[in-house]
Protein backbone atom coordinates (compact mmCIF):
# COMPACT_ATOMS: atom_id res chain seq x y z
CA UNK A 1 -108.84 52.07 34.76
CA UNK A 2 -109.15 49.92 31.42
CA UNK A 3 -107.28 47.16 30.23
CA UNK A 4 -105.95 49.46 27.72
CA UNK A 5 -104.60 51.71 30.67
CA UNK A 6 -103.05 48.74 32.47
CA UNK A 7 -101.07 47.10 29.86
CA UNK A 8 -99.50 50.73 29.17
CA UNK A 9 -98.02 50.37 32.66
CA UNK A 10 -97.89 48.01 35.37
CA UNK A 11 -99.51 47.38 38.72
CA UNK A 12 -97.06 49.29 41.49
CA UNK A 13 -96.06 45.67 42.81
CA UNK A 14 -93.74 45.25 40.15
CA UNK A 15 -93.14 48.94 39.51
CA UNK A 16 -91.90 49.87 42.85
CA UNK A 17 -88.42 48.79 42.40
CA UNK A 18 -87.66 45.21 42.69
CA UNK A 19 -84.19 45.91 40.74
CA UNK A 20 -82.03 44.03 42.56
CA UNK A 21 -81.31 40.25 44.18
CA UNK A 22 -83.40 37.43 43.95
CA UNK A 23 -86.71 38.39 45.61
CA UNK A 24 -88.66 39.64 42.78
CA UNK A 25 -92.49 40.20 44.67
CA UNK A 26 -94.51 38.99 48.39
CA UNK A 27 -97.92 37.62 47.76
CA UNK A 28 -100.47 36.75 50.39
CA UNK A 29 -103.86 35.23 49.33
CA UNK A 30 -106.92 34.13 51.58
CA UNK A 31 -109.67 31.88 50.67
CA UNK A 32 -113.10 32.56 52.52
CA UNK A 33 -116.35 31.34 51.59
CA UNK A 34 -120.25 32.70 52.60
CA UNK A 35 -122.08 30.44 55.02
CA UNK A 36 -125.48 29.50 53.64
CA UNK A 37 -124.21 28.71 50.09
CA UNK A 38 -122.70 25.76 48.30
CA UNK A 39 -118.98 25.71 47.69
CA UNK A 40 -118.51 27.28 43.83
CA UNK A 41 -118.05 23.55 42.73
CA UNK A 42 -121.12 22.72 43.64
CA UNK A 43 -123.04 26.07 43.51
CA UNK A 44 -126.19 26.55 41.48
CA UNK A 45 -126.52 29.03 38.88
CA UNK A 46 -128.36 31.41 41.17
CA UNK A 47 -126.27 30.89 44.40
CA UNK A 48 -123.06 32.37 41.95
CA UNK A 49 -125.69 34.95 40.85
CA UNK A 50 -126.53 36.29 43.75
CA UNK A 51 -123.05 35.97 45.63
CA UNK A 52 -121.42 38.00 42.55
CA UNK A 53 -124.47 40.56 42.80
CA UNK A 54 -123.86 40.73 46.28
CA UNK A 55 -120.23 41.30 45.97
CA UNK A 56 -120.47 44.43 43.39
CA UNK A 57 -122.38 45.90 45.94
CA UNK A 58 -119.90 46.04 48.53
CA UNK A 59 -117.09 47.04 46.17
CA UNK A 60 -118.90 49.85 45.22
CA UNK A 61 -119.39 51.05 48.62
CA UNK A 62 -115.43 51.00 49.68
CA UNK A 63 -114.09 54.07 49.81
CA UNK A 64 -111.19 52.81 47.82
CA UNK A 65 -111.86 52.24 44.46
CA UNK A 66 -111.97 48.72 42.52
CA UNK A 67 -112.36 47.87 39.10
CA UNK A 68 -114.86 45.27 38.37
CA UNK A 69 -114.08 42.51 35.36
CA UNK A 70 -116.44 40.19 35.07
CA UNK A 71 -115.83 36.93 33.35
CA UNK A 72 -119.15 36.39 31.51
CA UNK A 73 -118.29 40.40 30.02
CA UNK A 74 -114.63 40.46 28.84
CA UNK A 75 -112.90 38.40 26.04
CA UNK A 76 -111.02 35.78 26.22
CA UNK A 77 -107.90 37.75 25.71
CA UNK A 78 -108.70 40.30 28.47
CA UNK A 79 -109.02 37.50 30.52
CA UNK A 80 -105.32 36.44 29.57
CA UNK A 81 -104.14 39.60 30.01
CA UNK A 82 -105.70 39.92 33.68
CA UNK A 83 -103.85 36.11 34.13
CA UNK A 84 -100.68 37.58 33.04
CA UNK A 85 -100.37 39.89 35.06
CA UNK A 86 -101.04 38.21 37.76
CA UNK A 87 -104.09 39.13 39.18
CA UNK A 88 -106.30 36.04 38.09
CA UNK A 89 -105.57 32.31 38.38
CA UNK A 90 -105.78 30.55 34.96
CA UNK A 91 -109.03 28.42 36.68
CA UNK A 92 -110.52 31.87 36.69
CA UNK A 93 -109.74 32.86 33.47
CA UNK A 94 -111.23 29.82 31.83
CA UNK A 95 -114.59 30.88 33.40
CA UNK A 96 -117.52 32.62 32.61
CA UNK A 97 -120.53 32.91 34.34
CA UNK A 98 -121.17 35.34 37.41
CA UNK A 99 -117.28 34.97 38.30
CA UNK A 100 -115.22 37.70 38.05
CA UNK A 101 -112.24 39.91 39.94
CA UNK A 102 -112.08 43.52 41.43
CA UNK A 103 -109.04 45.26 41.35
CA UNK A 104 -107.30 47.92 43.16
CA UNK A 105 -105.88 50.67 41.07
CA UNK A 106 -102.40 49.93 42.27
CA UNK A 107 -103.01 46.42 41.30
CA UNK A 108 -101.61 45.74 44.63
CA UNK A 109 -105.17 43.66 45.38
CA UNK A 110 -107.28 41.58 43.50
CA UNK A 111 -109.94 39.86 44.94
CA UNK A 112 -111.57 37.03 42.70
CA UNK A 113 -115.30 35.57 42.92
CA UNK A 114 -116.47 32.60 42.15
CA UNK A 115 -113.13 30.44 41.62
CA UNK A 116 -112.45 27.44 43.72
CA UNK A 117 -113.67 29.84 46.91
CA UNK A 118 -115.90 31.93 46.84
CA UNK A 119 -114.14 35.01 47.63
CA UNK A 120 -110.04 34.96 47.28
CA UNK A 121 -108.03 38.12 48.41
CA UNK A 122 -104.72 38.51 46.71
CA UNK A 123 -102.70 41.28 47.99
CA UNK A 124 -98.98 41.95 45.99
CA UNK A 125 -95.97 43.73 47.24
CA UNK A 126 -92.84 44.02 45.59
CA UNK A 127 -89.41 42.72 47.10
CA UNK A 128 -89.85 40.41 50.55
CA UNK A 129 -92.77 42.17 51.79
CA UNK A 130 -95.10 39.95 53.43
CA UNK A 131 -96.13 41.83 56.40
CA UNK A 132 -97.27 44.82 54.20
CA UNK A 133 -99.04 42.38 52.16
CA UNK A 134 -100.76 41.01 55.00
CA UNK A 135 -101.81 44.28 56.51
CA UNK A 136 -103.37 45.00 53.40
CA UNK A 137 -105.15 41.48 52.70
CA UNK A 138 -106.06 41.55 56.22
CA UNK A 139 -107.82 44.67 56.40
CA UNK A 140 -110.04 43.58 53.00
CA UNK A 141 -110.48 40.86 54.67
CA UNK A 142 -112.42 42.87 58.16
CA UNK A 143 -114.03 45.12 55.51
CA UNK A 144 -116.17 42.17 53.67
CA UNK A 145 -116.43 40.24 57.01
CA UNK A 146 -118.35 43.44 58.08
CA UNK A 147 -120.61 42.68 55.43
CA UNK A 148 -120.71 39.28 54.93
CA UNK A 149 -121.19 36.00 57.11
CA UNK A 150 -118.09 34.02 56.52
CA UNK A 151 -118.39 29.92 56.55
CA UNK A 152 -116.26 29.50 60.18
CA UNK A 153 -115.75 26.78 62.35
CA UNK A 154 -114.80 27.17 65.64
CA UNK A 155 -112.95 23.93 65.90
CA UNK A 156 -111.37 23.69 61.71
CA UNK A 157 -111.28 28.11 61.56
CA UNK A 158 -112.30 29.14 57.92
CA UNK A 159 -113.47 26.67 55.61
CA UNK A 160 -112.60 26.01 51.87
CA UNK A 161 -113.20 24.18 48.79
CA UNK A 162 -109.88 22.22 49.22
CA UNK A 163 -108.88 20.78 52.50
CA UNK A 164 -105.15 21.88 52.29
CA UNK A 165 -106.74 25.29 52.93
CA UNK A 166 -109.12 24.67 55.91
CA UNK A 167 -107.89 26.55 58.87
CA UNK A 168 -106.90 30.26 58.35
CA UNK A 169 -107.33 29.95 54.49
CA UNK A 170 -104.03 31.57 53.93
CA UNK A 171 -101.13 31.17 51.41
CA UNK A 172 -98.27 33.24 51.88
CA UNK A 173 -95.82 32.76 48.94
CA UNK A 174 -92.16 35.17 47.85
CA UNK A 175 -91.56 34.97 44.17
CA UNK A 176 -87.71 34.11 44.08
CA UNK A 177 -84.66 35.06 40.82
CA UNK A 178 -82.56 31.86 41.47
CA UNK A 179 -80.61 31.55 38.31
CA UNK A 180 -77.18 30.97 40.47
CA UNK A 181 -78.98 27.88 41.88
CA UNK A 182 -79.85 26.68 38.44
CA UNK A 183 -76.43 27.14 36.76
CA UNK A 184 -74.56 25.55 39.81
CA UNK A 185 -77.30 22.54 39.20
CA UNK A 186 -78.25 22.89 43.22
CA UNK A 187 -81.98 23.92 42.33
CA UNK A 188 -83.13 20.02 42.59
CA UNK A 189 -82.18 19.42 45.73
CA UNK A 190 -83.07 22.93 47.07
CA UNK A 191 -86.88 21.89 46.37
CA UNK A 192 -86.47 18.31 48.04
CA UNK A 193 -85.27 20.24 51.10
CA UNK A 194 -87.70 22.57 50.73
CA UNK A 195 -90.82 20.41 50.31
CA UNK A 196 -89.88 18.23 53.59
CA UNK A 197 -90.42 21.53 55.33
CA UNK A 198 -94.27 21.83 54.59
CA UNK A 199 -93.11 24.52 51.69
CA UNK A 200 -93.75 24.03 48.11
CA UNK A 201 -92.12 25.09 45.41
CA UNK A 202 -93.79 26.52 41.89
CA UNK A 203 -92.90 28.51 38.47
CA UNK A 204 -94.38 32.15 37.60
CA UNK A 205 -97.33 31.45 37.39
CA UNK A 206 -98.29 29.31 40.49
CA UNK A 207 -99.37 25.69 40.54
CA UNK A 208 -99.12 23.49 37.19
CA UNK A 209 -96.69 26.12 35.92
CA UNK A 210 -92.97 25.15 34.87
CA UNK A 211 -90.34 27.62 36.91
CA UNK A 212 -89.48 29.75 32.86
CA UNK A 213 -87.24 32.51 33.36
CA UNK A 214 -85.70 30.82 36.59
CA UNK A 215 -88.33 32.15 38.93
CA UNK A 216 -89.99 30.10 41.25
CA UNK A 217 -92.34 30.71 43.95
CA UNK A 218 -92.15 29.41 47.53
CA UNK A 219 -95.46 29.06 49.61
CA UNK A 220 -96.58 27.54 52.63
CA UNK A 221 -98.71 24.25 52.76
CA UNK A 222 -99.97 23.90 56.21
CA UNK A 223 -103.16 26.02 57.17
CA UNK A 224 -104.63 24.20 59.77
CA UNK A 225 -103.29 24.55 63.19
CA UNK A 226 -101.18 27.47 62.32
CA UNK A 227 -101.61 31.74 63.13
CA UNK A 228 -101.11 33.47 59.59
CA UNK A 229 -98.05 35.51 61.81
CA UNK A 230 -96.36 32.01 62.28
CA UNK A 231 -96.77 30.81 58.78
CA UNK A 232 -95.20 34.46 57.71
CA UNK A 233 -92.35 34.38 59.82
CA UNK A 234 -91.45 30.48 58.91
CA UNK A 235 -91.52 31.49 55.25
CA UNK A 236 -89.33 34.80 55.72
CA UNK A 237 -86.76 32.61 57.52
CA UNK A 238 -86.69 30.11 54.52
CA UNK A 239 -86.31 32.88 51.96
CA UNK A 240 -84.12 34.63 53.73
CA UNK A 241 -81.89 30.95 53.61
CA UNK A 242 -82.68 31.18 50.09
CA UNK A 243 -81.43 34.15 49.48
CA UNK A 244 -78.03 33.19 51.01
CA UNK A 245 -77.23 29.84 49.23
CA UNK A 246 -78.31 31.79 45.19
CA UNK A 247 -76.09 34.57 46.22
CA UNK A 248 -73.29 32.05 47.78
CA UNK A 249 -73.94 30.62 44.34
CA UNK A 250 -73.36 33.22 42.20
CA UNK A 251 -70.30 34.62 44.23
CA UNK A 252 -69.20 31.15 43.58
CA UNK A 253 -69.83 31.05 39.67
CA UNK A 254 -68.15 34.24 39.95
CA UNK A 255 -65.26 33.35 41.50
CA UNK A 256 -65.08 29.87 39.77
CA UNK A 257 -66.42 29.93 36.79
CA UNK A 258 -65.87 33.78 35.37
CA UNK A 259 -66.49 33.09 31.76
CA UNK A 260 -68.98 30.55 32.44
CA UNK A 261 -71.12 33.51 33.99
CA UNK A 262 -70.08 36.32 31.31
CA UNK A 263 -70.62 33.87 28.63
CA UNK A 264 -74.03 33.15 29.89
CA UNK A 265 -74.93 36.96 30.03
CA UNK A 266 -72.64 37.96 26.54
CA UNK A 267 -75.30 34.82 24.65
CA UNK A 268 -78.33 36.70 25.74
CA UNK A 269 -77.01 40.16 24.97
CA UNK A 270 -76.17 38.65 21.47
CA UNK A 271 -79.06 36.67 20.79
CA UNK A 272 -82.07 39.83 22.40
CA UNK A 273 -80.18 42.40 20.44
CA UNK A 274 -80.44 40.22 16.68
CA UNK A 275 -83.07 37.61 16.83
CA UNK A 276 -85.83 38.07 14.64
CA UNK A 277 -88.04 35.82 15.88
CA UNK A 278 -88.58 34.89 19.70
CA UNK A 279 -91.01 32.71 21.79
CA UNK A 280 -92.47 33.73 24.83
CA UNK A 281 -90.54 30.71 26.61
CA UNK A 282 -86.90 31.70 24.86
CA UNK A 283 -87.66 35.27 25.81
CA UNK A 284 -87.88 34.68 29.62
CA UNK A 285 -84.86 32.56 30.00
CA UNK A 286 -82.68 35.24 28.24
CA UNK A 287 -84.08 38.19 30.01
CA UNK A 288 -83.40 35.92 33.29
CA UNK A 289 -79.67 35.86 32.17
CA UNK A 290 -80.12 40.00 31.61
CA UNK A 291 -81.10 40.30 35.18
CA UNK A 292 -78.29 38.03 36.35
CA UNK A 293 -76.04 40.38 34.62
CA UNK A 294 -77.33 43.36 36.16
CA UNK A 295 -77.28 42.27 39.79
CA UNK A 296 -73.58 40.74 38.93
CA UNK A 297 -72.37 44.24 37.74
CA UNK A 298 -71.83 42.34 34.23
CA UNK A 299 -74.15 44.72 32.36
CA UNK A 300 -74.94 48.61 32.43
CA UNK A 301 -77.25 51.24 30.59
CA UNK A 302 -79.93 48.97 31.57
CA UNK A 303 -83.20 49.88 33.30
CA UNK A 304 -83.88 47.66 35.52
CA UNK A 305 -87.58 48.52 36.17
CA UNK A 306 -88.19 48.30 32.55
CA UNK A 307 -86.28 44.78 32.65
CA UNK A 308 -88.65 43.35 35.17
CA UNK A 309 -91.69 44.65 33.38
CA UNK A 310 -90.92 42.89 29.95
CA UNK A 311 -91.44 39.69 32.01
CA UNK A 312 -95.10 40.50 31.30
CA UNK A 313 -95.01 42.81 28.47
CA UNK A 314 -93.44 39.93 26.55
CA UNK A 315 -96.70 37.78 27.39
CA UNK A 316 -98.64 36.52 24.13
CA UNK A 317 -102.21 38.33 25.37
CA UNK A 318 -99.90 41.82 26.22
CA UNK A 319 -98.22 41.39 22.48
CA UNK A 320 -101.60 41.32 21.06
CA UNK A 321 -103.48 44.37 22.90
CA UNK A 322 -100.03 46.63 22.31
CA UNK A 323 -100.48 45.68 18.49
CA UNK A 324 -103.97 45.97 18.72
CA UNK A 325 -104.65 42.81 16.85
CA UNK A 326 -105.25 39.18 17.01
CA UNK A 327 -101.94 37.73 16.14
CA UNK A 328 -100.81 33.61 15.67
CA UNK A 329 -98.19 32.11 16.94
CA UNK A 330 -95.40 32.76 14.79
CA UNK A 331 -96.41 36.99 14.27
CA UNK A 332 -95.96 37.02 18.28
CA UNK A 333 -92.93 35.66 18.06
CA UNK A 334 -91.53 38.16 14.90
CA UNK A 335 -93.28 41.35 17.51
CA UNK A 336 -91.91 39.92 20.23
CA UNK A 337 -88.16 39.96 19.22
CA UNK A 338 -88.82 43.44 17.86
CA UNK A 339 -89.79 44.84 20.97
CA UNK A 340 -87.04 43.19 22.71
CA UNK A 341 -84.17 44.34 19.71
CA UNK A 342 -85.54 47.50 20.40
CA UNK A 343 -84.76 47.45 24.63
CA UNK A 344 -81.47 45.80 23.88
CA UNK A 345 -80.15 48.97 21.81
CA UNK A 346 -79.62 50.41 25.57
CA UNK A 347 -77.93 47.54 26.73
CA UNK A 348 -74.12 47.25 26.72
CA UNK A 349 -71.36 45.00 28.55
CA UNK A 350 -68.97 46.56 30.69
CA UNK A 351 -68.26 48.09 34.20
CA UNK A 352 -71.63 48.82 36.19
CA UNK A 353 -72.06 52.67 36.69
CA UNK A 354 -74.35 51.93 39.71
């Protein structure tokens, strides 16, 4: 598998059929470190060396395979394209030296080296599918335990770079379509309620990243003092509340505010099918309003695995390595509205055929 290879398709998580509603993807993500090293914060030069050595090692020797990108080895738009797709954190992509991620062919797991932890497991599913995520996670997890001498306490359980993580070291988060919620102008208060629950709420790409294209994810806080089964189930129940007030608010926009909704969906027809130029930002916002449509039975004719892909294929590293060039700001934005022109000439209003 190349980077080539990946940006041709995408990682099953996403490819698996998250067509409908608002759960767009499960991710659960554990942070362990190695006892007898510094955190990576405070790591020398040879600790990272020989933790990163150590690491290939046992990747090689899963019966699995993993693909191996190391930071110090791939440019810095390979790195942007591994962050786009989820499968690195942006701290990790602004790194270089003996840091690095493997990843599962399936792109279903990526484990990073080096970040804030030493070692974080990231395991994807598509649609609400934490336990499968955690089966997976978890058994990575025994695998390089097997190996490796994780830092424990007995008292604190694993411990981590950050505090907030101490204790099992997991974050469980659902990646969440809540454009009803938006449009009604409930979102705000939706986060309040949810962050008085020991939940926080994020955009696409995790912390520090605005919610573009109205998707947000919802993760737990608390890791300390809490079984990784408990903190799954109390997130299912709140997503599963979530789901019920963004479809009680589209039903309502529906039944309210008809031409509201189609108006909202008939702009971003118009405006994907003719613009000639189109920023990454713009792009997500109307392709949220596309997948509205869909799930509404507004729109037809459109694929909606290919609609969830171009939330990524759209990204300004993916533009460049499908053109095969380095390109600025403004020639993204011209090959970017191309490439969406060209998806739109499938796309009609009307009665759903589904």
């Amino acid at each position: 598998m190349t980077l080539d290879n990946m940006v041709r398709r995408h990682g099953s998580w996403i490819e698996s059929g998250i067509a409908e509603g608002p759960v767009v993807s499960s991710r659960i993500r554990l942070a362990r470190n190695l006892e007898g090293y510094s955190f990576p914060g405070w790591a020398s030069e040879e600790e990272n060396d020989a933790i990163w050595g150590e690491l290939s090692k046992i990747f090689k020797s899963f019966a699995d395979p993993f693909v191996a990108f190391g930071m110090a080895e791939i440019p810095a738009m390979d790195k942007e394209i591994l962050f786009e797709r989820h499968l690195i954190s942006n701290e990790l992509s602004q790194q270089d030296d003996s840091c690095g991620v493997f990843v599962s062919e399936d792109e279903c797991l990526s484990i990073m080296i080096n970040e804030e932890d030493h070692i974080r497991i990231q395991s994807l599913q598509p649609g609400l599918n934490l336990q499968k995520a955690w089966k997976a996670a978890d058994y990575i997890d025994d695998q390089l335990e097997s190996n490796l001498c994780y830092a424990f306490s007995p008292k604190l359980g694993y411990l981590t770079s950050c505090p907030s993580n101490v204790g099992t070291g997991m974050r469980a988060s659902v990646m969440l379509h809540l454009p009803g919620l938006v449009l009604m102008e409930e979102m705000t208060p939706v986060i309040n309620g949810i962050s008085k629950i020991g939940l926080a709420v994020r955009g696409m790409w995790g912390e520090g990243s605005e919610a573009a294209g109205n998707m947000f994810q919802v993760s737990n806080q608390i890791t300390l003092g809490r079984r990784e089964g408990d903190i799954i189930a109390h997130l299912e129940q709140i997503v599963h509340e979530l789901i019920d007030h963004e479809l009680n608010a589209r039903q309502r926009l529906m039944e309210k505010q008809p031409l509201l909704l189609e108006d909202h969906v008939a702009r971003a027809v118009g405006i994907l099918s003719n613009a000639k130029l189109m920023s990454s930002g713009e792009a997500l916002n109307l392709l949220s309003a596309l997948r509205l449509g869909l799930d509404m039975e507004i729109l037809n004719r459109i694929s909606p695995r290919e609609l969830d892909t171009l939330f990524i294929s759209i990204q300004p590293a993916h533009l460049q390595r499908i053109e095969n060039k380095d390109l600025d700001p403004d020639a993204r934005d011209v090959v970017r509205a191309a490439m969406l022109r060209k998806y739109m000439k499938n796309a009609t209003q009307g009665t759903s055929n589904k």
